[in-house]
Structure formats: structure tokens, C-alpha cells
Protein backbone atom coordinates (compact mmCIF):
# COMPACT_ATOMS: atom_id res chain seq x y z
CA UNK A 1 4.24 -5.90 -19.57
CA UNK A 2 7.65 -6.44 -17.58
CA UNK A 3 7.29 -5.05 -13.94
CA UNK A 4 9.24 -4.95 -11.01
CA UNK A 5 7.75 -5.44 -7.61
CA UNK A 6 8.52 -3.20 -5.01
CA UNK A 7 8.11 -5.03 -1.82
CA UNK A 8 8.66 -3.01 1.10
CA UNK A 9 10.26 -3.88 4.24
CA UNK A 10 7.25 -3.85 5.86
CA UNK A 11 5.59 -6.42 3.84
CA UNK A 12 9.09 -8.54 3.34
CA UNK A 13 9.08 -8.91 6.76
CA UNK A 14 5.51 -8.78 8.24
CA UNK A 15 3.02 -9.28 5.51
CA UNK A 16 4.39 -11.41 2.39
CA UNK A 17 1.02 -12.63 1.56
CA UNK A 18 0.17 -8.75 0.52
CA UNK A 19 3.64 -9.07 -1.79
CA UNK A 20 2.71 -12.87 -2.51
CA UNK A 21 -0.59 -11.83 -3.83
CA UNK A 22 0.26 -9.08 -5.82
CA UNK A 23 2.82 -11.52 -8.16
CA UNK A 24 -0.49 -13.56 -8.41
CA UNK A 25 -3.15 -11.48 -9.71
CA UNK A 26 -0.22 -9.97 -12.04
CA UNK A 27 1.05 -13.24 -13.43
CA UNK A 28 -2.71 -14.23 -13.72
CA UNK A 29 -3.26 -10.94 -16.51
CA UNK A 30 -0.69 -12.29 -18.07
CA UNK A 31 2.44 -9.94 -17.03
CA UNK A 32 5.57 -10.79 -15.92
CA UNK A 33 6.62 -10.14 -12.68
CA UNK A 34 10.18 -10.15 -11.33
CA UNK A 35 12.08 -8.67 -7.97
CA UNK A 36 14.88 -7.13 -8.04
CA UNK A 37 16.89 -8.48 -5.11
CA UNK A 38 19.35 -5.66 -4.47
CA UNK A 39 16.18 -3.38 -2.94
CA UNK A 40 16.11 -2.20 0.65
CA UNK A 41 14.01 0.39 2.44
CA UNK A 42 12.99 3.24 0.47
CA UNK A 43 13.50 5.67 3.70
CA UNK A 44 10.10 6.64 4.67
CA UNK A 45 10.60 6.17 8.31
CA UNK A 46 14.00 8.02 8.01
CA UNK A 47 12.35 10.90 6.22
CA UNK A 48 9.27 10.99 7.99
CA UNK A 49 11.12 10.69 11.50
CA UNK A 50 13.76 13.61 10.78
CA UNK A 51 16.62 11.88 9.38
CA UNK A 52 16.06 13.19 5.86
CA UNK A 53 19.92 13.30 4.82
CA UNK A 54 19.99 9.70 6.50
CA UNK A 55 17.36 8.63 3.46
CA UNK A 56 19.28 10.04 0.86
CA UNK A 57 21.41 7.11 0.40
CA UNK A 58 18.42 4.68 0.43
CA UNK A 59 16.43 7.13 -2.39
CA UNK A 60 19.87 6.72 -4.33
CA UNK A 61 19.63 3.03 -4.27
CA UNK A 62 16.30 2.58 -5.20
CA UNK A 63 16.58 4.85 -8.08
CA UNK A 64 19.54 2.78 -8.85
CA UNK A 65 17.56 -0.48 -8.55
CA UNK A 66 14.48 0.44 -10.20
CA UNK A 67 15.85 2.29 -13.04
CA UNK A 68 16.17 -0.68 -15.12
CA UNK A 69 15.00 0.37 -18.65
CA UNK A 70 13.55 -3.09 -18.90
CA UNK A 71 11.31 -2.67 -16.43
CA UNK A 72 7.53 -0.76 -18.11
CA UNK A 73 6.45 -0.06 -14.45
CA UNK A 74 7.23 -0.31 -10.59
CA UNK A 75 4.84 -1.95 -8.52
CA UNK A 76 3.88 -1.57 -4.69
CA UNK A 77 1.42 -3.01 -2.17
CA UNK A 78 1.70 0.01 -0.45
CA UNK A 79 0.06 3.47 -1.10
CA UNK A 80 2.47 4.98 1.98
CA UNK A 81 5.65 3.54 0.65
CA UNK A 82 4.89 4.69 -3.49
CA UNK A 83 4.16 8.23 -2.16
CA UNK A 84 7.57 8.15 -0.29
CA UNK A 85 9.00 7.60 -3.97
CA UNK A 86 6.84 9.89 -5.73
CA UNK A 87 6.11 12.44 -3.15
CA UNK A 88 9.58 13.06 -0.68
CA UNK A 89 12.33 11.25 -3.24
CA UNK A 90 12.32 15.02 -5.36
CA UNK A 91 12.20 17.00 -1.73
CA UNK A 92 15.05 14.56 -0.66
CA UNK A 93 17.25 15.15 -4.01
CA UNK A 94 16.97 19.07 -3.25
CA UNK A 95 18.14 18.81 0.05
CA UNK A 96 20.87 16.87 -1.16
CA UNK A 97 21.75 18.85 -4.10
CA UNK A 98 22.56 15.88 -5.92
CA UNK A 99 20.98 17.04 -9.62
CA UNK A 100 21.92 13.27 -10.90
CA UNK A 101 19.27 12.00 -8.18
CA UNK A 102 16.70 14.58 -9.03
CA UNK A 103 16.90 13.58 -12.83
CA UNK A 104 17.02 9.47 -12.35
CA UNK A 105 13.66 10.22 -9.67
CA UNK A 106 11.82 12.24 -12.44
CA UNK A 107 12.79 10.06 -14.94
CA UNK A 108 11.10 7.38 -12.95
CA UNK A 109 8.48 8.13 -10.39
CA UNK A 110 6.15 8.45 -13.14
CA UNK A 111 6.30 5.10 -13.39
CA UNK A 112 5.73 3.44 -10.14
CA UNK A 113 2.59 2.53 -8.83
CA UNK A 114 0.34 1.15 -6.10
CA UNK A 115 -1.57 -1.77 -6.74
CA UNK A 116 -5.28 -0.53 -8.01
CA UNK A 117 -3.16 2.25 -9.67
CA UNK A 118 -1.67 -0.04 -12.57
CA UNK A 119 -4.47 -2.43 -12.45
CA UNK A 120 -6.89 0.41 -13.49
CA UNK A 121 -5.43 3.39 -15.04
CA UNK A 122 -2.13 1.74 -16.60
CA UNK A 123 -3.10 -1.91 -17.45
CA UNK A 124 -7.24 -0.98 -17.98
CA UNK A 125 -8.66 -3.52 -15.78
CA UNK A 126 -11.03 -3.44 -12.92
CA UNK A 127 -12.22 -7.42 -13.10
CA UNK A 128 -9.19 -9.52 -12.66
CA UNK A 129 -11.02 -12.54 -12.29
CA UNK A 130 -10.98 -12.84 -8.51
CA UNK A 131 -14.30 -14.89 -5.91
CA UNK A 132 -14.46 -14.26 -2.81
CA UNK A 133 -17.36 -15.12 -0.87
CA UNK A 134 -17.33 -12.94 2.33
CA UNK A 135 -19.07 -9.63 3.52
CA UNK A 136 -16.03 -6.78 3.21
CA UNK A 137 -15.56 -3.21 4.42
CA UNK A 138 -12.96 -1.20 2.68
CA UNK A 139 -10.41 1.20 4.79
CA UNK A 140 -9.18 3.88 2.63
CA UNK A 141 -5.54 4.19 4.25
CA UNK A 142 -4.50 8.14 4.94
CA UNK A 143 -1.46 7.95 2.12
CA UNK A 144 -3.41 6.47 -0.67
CA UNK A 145 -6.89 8.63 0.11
CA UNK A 146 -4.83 11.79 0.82
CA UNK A 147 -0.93 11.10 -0.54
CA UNK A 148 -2.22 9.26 -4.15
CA UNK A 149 -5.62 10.32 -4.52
CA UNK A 150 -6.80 6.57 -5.36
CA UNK A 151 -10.39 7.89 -4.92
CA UNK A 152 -12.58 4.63 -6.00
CA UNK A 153 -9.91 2.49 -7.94
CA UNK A 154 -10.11 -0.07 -4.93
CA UNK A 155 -13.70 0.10 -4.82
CA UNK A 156 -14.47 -0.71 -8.34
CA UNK A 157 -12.09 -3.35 -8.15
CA UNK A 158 -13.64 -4.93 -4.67
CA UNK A 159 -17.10 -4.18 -6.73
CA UNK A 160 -16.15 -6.58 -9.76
CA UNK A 161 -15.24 -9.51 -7.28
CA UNK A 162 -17.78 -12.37 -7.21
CA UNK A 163 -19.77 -13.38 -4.52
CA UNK A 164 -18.17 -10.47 -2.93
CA UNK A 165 -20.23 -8.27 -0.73
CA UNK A 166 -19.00 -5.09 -0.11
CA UNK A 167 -20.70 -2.46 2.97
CA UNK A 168 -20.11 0.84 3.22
CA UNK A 169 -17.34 1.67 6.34
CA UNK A 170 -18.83 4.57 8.66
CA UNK A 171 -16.42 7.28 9.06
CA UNK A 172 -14.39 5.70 6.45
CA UNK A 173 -11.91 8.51 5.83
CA UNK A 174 -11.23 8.84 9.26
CA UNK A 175 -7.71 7.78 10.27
CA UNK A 176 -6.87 4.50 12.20
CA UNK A 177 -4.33 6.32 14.74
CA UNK A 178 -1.45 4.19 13.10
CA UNK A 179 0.61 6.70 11.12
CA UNK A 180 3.97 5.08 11.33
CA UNK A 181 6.01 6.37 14.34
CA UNK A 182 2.58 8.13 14.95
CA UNK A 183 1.47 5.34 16.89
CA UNK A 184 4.92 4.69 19.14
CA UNK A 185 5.14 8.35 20.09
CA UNK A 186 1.73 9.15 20.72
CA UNK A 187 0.25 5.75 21.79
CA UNK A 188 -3.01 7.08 24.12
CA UNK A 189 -3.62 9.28 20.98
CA UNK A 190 -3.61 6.25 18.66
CA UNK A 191 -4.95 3.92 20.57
CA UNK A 192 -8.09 6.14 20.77
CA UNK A 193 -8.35 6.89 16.67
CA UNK A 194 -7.79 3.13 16.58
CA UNK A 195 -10.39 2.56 19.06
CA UNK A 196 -13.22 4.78 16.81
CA UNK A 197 -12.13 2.93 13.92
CA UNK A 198 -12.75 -0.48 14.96
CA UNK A 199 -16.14 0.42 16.29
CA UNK A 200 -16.78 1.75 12.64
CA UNK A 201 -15.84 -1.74 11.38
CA UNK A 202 -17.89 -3.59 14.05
CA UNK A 203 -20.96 -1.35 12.93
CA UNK A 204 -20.60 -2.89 9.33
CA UNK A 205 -21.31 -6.33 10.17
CA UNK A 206 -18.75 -7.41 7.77
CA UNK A 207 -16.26 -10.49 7.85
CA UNK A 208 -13.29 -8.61 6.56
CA UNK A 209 -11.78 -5.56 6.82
CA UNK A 210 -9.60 -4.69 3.60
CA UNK A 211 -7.52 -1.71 3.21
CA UNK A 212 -4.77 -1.28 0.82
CA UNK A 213 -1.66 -0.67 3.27
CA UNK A 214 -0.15 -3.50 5.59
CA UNK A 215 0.85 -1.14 7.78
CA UNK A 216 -3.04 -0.01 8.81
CA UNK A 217 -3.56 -3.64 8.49
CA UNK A 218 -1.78 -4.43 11.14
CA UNK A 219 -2.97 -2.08 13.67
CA UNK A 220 -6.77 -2.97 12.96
CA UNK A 221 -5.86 -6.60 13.25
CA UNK A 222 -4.41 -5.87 16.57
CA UNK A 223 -7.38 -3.78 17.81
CA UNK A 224 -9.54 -6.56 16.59
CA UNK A 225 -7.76 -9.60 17.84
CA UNK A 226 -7.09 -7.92 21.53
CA UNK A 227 -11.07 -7.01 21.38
CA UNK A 228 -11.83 -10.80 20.71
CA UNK A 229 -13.72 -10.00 17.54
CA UNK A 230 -14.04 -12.63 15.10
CA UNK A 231 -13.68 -10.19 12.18
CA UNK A 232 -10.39 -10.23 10.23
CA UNK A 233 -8.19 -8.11 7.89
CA UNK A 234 -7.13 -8.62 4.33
CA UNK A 235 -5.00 -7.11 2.12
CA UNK A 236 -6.83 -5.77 -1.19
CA UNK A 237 -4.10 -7.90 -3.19
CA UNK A 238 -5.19 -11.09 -1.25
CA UNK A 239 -8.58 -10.63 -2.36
CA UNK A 240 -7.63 -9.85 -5.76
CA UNK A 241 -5.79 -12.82 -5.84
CA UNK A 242 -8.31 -15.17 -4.53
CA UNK A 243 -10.27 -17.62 -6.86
């Protein structure tokens, strides 16, 4: 299978090891992987902040980018940044009333996917060959437990890790208070939901704290790291990729 990573800005900037990781455990299977330079931001923070005409022009370019009829599938790292695509990119070609958008985004939304999406529904595989020897919790981030539905697909795959132990997260679909500009413009809200959430993770014992969104990463690693706690945060693609 030929597919096309999606990076995010996010992760380009903040988190390549989540983008890194997700070329690995691909190229491992056996796929090619290959990244399309011309993408940008796919608009979430536009949309999702008010500017919704503003992220027109970015939905038209990754339609544009990702249309390639080489490509089988889209990839992301991000549950929050594939539900932009999938979820707002039809709302956003409305709005417009551009009917050339609407038909290039149902043409391909279809196919793009988060990370444990194409690993187990598309490509069949919850085993990709991955050790990592550490006590893990698992985060289920708001967009892919509410916006994707990705129920268990990270679970089983955390499950078929070896030497991987894996403890249940108290509270676990409780939200970490980051929620994009969520946490700038209500920061004493946030910091509170963020607050709960790293006493869930403390209560687990566990080594690592994986979730499936840099984004939430980030935020728990910053509660953790200001609260001098020696556990740290992963990206599900990082363990994935580890041997």
C-alpha cells in the first residue's frame, strides 16, 4: 500500500517523533510511506476558533494535496486533526458554496485515517511487531473517543506489545482540560481538568502515559514535569514503533 502521511503542524513542529514513528511501524509492514511536501495546516484552529471562511483556503489545499490518485490512504498521528478533515472539511465546503470542494472532500475523506484506524480496520493488523518493556496507561484523547469513535483499536494494539504492561486509567474518558484554544482562554478551567487527570495517571502506578494525540500529550507532560513526577508521555506511534 502507497500512503501519504499527514503530519500536522503540531507534530512538524512540536512532536516529530509521533510523525517519525508512524513512517516506522508503516515501512516495517511493509508499506510505503511518502510526504507530500506542499501540505500546511488543515485549519482546525481557524475553524474551531471562528474563522471558518479563513479555513476554507487551507481545506482547498489539502484536498488539493492529498488527492493524489496514487495515494490508497491518508495517514495522521492525530485523531483531532483527521476529524477536522472528515468531520468540518464538508461543513466548511457548504459555507463556502464551493460544490468542487464538497466533491474532491467526499471523494476523499473516506480515505484518511488516524493511526490505529488503518493499522486495524484497513491494513488488518493489531501486532505490528513492537517490545516495550514499561508499565503504560492509555488516555483516550476527546476527538478520537468522541470525534472517531476509535473505541479499543489502541488498546488491542497496546495489548499485542511485548513485555508491555498495560493498567487501566481511572476516569479515563474524562477530558485533560487541553482542548486547543480551550486551554489559553479558559486556563483556571483547564488547569483544574488537567489537574484531575494527572492524579488519575499517578493512581495507575504506571511509567508512561500514552494517548494518541500530541496535542493532550503535551499538556500531561507539562502537568507532570511541573509536578516533578518521574512518569512520562508517549505517543501510541512511538510505542508501536519500538523494538
Amino acid at each position: 500500500m502507497r500512503v501519504a502521511l499527514f503530519v500536522t503542524c503540531l507534530n512538524d513542529t512540536l512532536a516529530p517523533r509521533a510523525a517519525i514513528a508512524t513512517v516506522a511501524v508503516l515501512e516495517r509492514l511493509g508499506h510505503e510511506v511518502v510526504f507530500p511536501a506542499e501540505q500546511t495546516c488543515c485549519g482546525q484552529m481557524h475553524a474551531n476558533s471562528g474563522y471558518r471562511l479563513e479555513a476554507v483556503p487551507l481545506a482547498r489545499r489539502f484536498a488539493r494535496v492529498f488527492s493524489d490518485p496514487s495515494f490508497d490512504a491518508v495517514v495522521s498521528p492525530s485523531a483531532s486533526c483527521v476529524g477536522m478533515v472528515r468531520e468540518q472539511y464538508p461543513k466548511l465546503a457548504a459555507l463556502a458554496e464551493d460544490a468542487a470542494l464538497a466533491a474532491e472532500v467526499a471523494a476523499l475523506a473516506p480515505r484518511v485515517f488516524e493511526l490505529s484506524e488503518l493499522l486495524v480496520d484497513v491494513l488488518g493488523v493489531e501486532d505490528v511487531g513492537a517490545t516495550y518493556p514499561h508499565r503504560v496507561t492509555y488516555h483516550p484523547t476527546c476527538h478520537g473517543l468522541r470525534g472517531l469513535h476509535l473505541g479499543d483499536r489502541p488498546l488491542r494494539l497496546l495489548r499485542a506489545v511485548r513485555d508491555l504492561e498495560l493498567v487501566a486509567l481511572p476516569e479515563a474518558e474524562t477530558c485533560c482540560g487541553f482542548g486547543g484554544t480551550f486551554a489559553v482562554k479558559n486556563a483556571d478551567t483547564s488547569a483544574a481538568m488537567l489537574a484531575d487527570k494527572l492524579a488519575a495517571v499517578g493512581a495507575t502506578g504506571a511509567e508512561v502515559c500514552v494517548a494518541g494525540d500530541s496535542s493532550c500529550l503535551l499538556h500531561i507532560g507539562g502537568g507532570l514535569s511541573r509536578a516533578g513526577s518521574g512518569v512520562r508521555t508517549a505517543h501510541l506511534a512511538e510505542i508501536l514503533a519500538s523494538v
